[in-house]
C-alpha atoms as a PDB file:
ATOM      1  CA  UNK A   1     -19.246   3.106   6.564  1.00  0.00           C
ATOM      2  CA  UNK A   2     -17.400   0.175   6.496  1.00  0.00           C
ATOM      3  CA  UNK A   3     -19.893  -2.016   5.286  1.00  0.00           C
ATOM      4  CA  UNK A   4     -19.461  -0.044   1.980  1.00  0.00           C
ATOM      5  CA  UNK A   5     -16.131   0.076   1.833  1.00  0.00           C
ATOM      6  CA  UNK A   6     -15.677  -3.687   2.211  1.00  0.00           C
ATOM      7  CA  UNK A   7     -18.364  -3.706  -0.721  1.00  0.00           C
ATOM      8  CA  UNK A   8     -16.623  -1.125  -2.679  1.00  0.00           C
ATOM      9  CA  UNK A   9     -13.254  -2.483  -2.458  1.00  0.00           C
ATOM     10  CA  UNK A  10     -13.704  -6.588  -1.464  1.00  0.00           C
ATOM     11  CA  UNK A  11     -11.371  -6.153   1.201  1.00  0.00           C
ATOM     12  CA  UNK A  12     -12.755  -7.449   4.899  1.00  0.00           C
ATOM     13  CA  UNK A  13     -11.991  -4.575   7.379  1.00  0.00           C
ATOM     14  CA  UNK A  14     -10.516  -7.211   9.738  1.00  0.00           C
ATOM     15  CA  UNK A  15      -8.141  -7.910   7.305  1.00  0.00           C
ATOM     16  CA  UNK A  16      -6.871  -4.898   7.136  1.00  0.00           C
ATOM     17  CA  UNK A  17      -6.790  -4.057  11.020  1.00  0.00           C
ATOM     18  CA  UNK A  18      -4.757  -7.202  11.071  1.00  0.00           C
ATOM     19  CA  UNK A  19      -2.591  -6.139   8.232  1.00  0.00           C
ATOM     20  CA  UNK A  20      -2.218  -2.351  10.640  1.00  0.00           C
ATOM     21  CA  UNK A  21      -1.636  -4.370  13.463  1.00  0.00           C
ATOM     22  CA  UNK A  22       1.213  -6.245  11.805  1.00  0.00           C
ATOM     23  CA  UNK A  23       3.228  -2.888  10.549  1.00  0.00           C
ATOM     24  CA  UNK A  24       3.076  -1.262  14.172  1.00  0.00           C
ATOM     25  CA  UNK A  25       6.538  -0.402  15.027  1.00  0.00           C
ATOM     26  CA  UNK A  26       7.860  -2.357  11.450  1.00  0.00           C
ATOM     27  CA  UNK A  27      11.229  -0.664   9.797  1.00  0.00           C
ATOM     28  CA  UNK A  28      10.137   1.573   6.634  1.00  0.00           C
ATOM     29  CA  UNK A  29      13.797   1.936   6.194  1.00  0.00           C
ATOM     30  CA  UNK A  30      14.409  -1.790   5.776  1.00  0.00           C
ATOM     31  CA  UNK A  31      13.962  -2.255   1.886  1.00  0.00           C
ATOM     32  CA  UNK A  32      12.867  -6.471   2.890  1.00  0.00           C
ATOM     33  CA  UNK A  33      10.211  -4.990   5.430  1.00  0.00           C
ATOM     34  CA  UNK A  34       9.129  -2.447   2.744  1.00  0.00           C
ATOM     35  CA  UNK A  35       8.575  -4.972  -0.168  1.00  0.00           C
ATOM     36  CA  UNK A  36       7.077  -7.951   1.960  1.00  0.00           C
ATOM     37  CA  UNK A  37       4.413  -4.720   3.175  1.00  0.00           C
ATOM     38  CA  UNK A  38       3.795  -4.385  -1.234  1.00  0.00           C
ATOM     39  CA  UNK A  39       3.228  -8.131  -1.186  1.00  0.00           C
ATOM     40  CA  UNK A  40       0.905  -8.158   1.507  1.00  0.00           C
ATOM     41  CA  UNK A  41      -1.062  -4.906   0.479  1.00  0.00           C
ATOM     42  CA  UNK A  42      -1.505  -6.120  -2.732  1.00  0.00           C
ATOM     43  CA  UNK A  43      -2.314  -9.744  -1.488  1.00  0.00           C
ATOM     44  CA  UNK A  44      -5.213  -8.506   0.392  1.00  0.00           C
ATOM     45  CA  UNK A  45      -6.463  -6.206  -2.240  1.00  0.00           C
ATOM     46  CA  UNK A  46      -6.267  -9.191  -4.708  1.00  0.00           C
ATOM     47  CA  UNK A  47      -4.689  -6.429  -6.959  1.00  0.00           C
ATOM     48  CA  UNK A  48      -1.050  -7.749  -8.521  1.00  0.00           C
ATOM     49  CA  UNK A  49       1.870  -5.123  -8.551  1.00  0.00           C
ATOM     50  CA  UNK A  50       4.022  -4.928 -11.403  1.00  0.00           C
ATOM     51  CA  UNK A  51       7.612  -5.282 -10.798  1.00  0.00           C
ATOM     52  CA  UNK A  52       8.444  -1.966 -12.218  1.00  0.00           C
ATOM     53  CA  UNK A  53       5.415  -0.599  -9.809  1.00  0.00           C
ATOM     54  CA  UNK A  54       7.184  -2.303  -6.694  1.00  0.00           C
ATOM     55  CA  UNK A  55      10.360  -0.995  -7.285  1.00  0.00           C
ATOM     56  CA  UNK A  56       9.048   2.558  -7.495  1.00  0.00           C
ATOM     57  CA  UNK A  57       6.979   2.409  -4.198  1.00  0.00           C
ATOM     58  CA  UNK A  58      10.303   0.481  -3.231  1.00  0.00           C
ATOM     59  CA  UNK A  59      12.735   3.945  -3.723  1.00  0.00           C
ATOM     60  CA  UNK A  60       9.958   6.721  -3.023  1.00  0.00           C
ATOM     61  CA  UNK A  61       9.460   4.995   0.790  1.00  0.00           C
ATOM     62  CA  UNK A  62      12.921   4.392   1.137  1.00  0.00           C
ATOM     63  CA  UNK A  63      13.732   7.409   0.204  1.00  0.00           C
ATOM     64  CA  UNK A  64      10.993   9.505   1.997  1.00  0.00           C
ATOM     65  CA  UNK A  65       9.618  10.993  -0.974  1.00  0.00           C
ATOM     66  CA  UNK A  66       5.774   9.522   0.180  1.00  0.00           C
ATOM     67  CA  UNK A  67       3.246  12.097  -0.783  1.00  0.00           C
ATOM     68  CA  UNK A  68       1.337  13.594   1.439  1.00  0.00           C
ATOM     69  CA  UNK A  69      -2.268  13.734   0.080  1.00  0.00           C
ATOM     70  CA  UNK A  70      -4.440  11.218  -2.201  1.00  0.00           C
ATOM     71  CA  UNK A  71      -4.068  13.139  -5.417  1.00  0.00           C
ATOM     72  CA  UNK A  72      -0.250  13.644  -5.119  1.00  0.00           C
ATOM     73  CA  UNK A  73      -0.504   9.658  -5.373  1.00  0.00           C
ATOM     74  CA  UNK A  74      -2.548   9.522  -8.165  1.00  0.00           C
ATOM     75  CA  UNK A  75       0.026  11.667 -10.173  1.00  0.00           C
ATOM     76  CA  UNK A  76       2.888   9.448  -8.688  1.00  0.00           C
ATOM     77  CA  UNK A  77       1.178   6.582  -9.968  1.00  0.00           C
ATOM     78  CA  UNK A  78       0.344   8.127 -13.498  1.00  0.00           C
ATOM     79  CA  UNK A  79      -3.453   7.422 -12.809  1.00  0.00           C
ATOM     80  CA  UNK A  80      -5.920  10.927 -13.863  1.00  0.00           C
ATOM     81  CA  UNK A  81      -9.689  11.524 -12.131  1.00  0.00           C
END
């Protein structure tokens, strides 16, 4: 399963149990924690964030609006199946 998902996606699965590691107890409230967590998400997905994207995810976590299921963030993100 992972195997696939490092081929679907590029991302090494050690890189992102290091990235999981990293945020354990981190401050979601803290909007510098919050935007160096953007940077290093989109970093390791090689995948650049607009500014205008940033400051979105930015407000919703800081603001506890997160959704709570995968489509909910496809709408938030103005992205259609």
């Amino acid at each position: 399963m992972f195997e696939n998902l490092e081929k679907k996606t590029g991302v090494k699965i050690d890189d992102v149990s290091k990235l999981a590691q990293s945020l354990q107890g981190a401050n979601f409230r803290d909007e510098t924690t919050v935007r160096n967590v953007i940077k290093q998400v989109s970093s390791l997905a090689k995948k650049p964030v607009s500014k205008e994207t940033e400051e979105m995810l930015v407000n919703t976590i800081l603001n506890d609006r997160m959704p709570k299921d995968f489509s909910s963030i496809e709408k938030m993100m103005g992205k259609k199946r």
